[in-house]
C-alpha atoms as a PDB file:
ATOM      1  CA  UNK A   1      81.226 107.691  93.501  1.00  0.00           C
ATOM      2  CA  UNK A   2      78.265 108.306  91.565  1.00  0.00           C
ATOM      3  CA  UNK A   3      77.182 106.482  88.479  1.00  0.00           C
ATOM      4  CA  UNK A   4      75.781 109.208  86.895  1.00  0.00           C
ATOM      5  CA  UNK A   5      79.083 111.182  86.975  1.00  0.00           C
ATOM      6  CA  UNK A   6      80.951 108.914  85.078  1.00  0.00           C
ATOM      7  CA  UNK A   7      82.186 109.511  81.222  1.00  0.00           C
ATOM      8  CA  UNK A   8      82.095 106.723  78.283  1.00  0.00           C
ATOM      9  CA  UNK A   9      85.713 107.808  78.760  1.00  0.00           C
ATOM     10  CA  UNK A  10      86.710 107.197  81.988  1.00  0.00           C
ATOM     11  CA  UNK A  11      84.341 103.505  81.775  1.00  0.00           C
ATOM     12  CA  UNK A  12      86.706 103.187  78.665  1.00  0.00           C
ATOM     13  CA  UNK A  13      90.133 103.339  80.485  1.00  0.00           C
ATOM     14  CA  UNK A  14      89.132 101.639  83.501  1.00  0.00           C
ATOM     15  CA  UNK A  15      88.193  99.246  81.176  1.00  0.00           C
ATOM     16  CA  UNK A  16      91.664  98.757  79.486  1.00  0.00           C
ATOM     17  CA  UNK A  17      93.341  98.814  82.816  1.00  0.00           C
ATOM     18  CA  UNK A  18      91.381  95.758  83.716  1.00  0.00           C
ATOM     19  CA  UNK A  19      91.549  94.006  80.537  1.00  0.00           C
ATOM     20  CA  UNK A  20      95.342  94.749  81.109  1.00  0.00           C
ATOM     21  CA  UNK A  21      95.885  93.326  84.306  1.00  0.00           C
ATOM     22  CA  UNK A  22      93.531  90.066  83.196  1.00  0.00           C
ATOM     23  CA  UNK A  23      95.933  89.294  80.815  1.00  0.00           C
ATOM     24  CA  UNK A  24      98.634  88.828  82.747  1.00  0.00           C
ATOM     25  CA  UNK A  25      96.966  87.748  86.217  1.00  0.00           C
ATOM     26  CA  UNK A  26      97.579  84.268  87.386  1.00  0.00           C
ATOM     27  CA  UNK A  27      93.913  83.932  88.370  1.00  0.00           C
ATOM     28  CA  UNK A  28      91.602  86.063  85.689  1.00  0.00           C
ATOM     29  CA  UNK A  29      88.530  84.906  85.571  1.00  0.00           C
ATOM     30  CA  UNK A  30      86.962  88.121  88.192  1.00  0.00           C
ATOM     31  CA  UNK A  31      88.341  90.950  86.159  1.00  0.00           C
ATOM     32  CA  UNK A  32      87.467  89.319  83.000  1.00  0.00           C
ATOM     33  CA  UNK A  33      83.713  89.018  84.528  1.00  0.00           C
ATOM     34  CA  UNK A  34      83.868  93.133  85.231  1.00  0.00           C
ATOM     35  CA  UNK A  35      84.842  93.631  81.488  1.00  0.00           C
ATOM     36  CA  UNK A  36      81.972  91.012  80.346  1.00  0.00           C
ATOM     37  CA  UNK A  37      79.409  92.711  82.182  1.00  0.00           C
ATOM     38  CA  UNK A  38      80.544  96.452  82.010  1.00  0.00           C
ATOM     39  CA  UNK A  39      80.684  96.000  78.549  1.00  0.00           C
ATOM     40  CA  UNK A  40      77.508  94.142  78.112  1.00  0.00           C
ATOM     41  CA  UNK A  41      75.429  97.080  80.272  1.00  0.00           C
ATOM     42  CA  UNK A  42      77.368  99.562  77.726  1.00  0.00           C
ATOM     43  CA  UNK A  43      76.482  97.864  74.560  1.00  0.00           C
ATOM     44  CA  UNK A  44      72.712  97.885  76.353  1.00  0.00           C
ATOM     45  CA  UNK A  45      72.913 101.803  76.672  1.00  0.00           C
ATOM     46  CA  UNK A  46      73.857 102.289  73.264  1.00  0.00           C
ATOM     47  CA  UNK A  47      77.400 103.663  75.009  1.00  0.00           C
ATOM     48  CA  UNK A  48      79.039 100.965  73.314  1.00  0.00           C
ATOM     49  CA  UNK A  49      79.216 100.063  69.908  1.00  0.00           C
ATOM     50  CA  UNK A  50      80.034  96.768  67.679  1.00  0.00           C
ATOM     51  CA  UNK A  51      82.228  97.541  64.639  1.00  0.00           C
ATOM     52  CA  UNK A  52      82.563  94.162  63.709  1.00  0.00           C
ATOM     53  CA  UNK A  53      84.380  90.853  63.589  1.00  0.00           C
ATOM     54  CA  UNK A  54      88.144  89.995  63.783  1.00  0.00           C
ATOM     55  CA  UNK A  55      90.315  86.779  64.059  1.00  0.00           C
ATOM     56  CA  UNK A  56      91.385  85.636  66.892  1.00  0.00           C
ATOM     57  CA  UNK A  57      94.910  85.920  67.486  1.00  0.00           C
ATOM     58  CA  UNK A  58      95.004  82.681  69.878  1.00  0.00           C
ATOM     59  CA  UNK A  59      92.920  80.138  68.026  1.00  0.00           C
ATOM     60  CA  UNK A  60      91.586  77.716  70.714  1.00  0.00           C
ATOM     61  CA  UNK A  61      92.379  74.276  69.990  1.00  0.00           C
ATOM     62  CA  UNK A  62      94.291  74.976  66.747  1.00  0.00           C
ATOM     63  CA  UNK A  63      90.739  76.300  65.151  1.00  0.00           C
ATOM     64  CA  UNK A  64      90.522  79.751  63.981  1.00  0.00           C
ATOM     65  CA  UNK A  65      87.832  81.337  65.442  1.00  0.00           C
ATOM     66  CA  UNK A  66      86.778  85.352  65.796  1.00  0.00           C
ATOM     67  CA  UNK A  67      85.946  87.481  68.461  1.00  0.00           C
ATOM     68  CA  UNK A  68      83.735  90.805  68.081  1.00  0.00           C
ATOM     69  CA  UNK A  69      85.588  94.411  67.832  1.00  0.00           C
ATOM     70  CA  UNK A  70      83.821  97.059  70.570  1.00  0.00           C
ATOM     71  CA  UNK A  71      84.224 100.708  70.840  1.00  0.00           C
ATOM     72  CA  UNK A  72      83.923 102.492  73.569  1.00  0.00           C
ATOM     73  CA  UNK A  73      84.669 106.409  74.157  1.00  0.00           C
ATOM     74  CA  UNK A  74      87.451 105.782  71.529  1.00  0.00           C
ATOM     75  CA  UNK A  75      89.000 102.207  72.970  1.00  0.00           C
ATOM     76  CA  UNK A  76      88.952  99.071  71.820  1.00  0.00           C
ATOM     77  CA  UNK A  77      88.375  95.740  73.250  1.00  0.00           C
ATOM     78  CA  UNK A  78      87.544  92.194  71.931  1.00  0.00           C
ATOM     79  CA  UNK A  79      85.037  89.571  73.457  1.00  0.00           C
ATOM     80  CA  UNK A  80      83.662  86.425  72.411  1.00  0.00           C
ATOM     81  CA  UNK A  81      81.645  87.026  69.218  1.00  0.00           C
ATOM     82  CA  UNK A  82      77.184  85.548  69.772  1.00  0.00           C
ATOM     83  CA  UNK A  83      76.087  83.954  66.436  1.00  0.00           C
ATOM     84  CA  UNK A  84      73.999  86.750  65.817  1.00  0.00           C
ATOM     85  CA  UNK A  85      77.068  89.067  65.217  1.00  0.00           C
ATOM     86  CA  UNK A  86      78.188  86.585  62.250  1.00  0.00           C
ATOM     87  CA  UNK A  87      74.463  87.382  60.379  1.00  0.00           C
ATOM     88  CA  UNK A  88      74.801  91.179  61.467  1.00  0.00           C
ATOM     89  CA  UNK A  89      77.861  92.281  60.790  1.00  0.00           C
ATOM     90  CA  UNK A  90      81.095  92.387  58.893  1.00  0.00           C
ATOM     91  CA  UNK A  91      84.398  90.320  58.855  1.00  0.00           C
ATOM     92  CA  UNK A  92      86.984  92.398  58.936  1.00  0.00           C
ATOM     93  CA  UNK A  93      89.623  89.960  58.859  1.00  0.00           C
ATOM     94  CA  UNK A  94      93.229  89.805  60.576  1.00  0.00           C
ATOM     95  CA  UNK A  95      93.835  92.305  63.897  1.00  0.00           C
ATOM     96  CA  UNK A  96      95.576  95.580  62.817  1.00  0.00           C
ATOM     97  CA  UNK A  97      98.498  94.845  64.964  1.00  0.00           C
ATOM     98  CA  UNK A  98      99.598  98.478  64.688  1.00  0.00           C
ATOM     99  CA  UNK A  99      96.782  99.943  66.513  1.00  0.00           C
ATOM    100  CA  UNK A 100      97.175 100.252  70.247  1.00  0.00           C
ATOM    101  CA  UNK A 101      94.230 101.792  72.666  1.00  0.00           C
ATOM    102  CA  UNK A 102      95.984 105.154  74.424  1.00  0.00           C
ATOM    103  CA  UNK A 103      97.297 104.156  77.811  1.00  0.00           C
ATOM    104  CA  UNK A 104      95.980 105.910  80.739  1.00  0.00           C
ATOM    105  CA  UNK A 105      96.997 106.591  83.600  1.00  0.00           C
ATOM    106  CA  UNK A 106      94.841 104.685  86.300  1.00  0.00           C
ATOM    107  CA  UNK A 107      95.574 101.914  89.134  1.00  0.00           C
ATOM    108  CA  UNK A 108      93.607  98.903  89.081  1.00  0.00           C
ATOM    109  CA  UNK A 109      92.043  99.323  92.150  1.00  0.00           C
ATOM    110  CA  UNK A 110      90.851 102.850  90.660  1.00  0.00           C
ATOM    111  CA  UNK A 111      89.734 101.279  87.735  1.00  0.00           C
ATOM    112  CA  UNK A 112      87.728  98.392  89.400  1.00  0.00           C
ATOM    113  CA  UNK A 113      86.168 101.275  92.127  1.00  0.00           C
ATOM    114  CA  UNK A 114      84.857 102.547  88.258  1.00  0.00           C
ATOM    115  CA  UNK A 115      83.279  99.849  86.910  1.00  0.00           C
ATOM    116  CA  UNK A 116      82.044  98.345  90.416  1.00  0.00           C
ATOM    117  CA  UNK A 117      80.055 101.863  91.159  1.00  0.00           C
ATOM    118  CA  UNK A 118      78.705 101.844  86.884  1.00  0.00           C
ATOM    119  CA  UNK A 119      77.710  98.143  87.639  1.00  0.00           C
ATOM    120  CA  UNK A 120      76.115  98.892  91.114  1.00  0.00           C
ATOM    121  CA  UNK A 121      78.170  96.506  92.567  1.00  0.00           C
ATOM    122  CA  UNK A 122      79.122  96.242  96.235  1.00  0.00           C
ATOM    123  CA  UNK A 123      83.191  95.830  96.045  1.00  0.00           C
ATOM    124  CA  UNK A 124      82.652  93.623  99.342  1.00  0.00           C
ATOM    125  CA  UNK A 125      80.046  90.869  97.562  1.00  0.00           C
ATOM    126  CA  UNK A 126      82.624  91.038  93.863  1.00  0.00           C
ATOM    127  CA  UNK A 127      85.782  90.961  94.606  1.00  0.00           C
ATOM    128  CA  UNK A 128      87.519  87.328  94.652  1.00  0.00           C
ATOM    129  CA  UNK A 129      88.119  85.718  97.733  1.00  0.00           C
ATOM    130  CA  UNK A 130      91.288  86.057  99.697  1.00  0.00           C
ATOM    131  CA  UNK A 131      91.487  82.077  99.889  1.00  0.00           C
ATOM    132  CA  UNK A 132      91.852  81.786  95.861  1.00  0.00           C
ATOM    133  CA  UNK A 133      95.409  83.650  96.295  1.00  0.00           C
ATOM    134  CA  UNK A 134      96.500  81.082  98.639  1.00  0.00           C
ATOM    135  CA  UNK A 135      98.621  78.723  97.980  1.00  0.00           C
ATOM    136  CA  UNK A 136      99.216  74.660  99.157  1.00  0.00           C
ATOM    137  CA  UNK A 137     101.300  74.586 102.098  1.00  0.00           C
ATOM    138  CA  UNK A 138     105.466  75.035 101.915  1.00  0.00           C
ATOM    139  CA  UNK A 139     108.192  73.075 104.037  1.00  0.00           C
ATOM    140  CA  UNK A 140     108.939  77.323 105.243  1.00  0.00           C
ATOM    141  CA  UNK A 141     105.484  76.733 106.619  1.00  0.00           C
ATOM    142  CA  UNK A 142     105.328  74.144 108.209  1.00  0.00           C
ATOM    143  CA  UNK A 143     106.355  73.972 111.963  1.00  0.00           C
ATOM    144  CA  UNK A 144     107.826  70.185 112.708  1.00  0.00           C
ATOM    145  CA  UNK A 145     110.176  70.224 109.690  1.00  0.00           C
ATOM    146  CA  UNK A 146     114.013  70.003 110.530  1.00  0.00           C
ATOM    147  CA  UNK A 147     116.651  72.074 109.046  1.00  0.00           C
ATOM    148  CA  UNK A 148     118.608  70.549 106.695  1.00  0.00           C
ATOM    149  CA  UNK A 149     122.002  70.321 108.343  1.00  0.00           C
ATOM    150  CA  UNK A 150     120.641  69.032 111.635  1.00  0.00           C
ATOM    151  CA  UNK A 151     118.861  65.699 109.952  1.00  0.00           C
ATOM    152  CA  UNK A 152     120.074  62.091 110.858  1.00  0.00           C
ATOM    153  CA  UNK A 153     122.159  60.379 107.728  1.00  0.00           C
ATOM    154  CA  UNK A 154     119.796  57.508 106.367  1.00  0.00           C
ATOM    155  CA  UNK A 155     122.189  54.298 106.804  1.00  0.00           C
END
């Protein structure tokens, strides 16, 4: 896939499709480094813009903080606001929680192919380690473990 190919558009849903799945993965912290850097290179290239500043809906640690409104080829997505943004531009309060970004219709593994070929990343050197899926060992996995109905009665 070549880099040059690619639309603020199609960076902009496979954008949302990752944000999507972050939100709801049990172990975000790779596809929320895609949208942190894709985002950062667009806001670089002028392909991005900052509208400005919004509350954050989760306040961390019961404070009320706010994170910084992007657009990108007619999305939106919030990140962590710099303290430059507070000097630069405006507050626009509460989230309009009527608004919703158009859903598209991409796969995940379409929209990471996106972002990793705009980054010029090598999928094989990114993507998160089989081992972090894993999980600790079960008594179903274990091989010297006797069924329950066949144990010896503790007297």
């Amino acid at each position: 896939m070549d880099r040059v190919q690619l639309s603020n558009r199609e960076l902009a849903e496979s954008l949302f499709i990752v944000n999507r799945h972050a939100k709801t993965a049990p172990q975000p912290k790779h596809l929320y480094d895609i949208k942190k850097e894709a985002i950062s290179k667009l806001l670089k290239e002028n392909k991005a813009k900052k509208i400005g500043l919004h509350f954050s809906e989760r306040p961390k640690y019961s404070k009320q903080h706010s994170t910084l409104l992007i657009e990108v080829g007619g999305y939106y997505f919030h990140v962590p606001a710099e303290k430059k943004d507070f000097d630069q531009l405006e507050h626009l309060g509460n989230i309009d929680q009527a608004y919703r970004n158009p859903k598209p219709k991409l796969s995940l593994s379409r929209a990471k192919k996106i972002l990793y070929s705009y980054l010029g990343w090598n999928a094989k050197n990114h993507s998160p380690s089989p081992t972090s899926y894993q999980t600790s060992p079960t008594m179903l996995g274990q091989q010297n473990i006797t069924p329950w109905n066949q144990r010896h009665k503790r007297r």
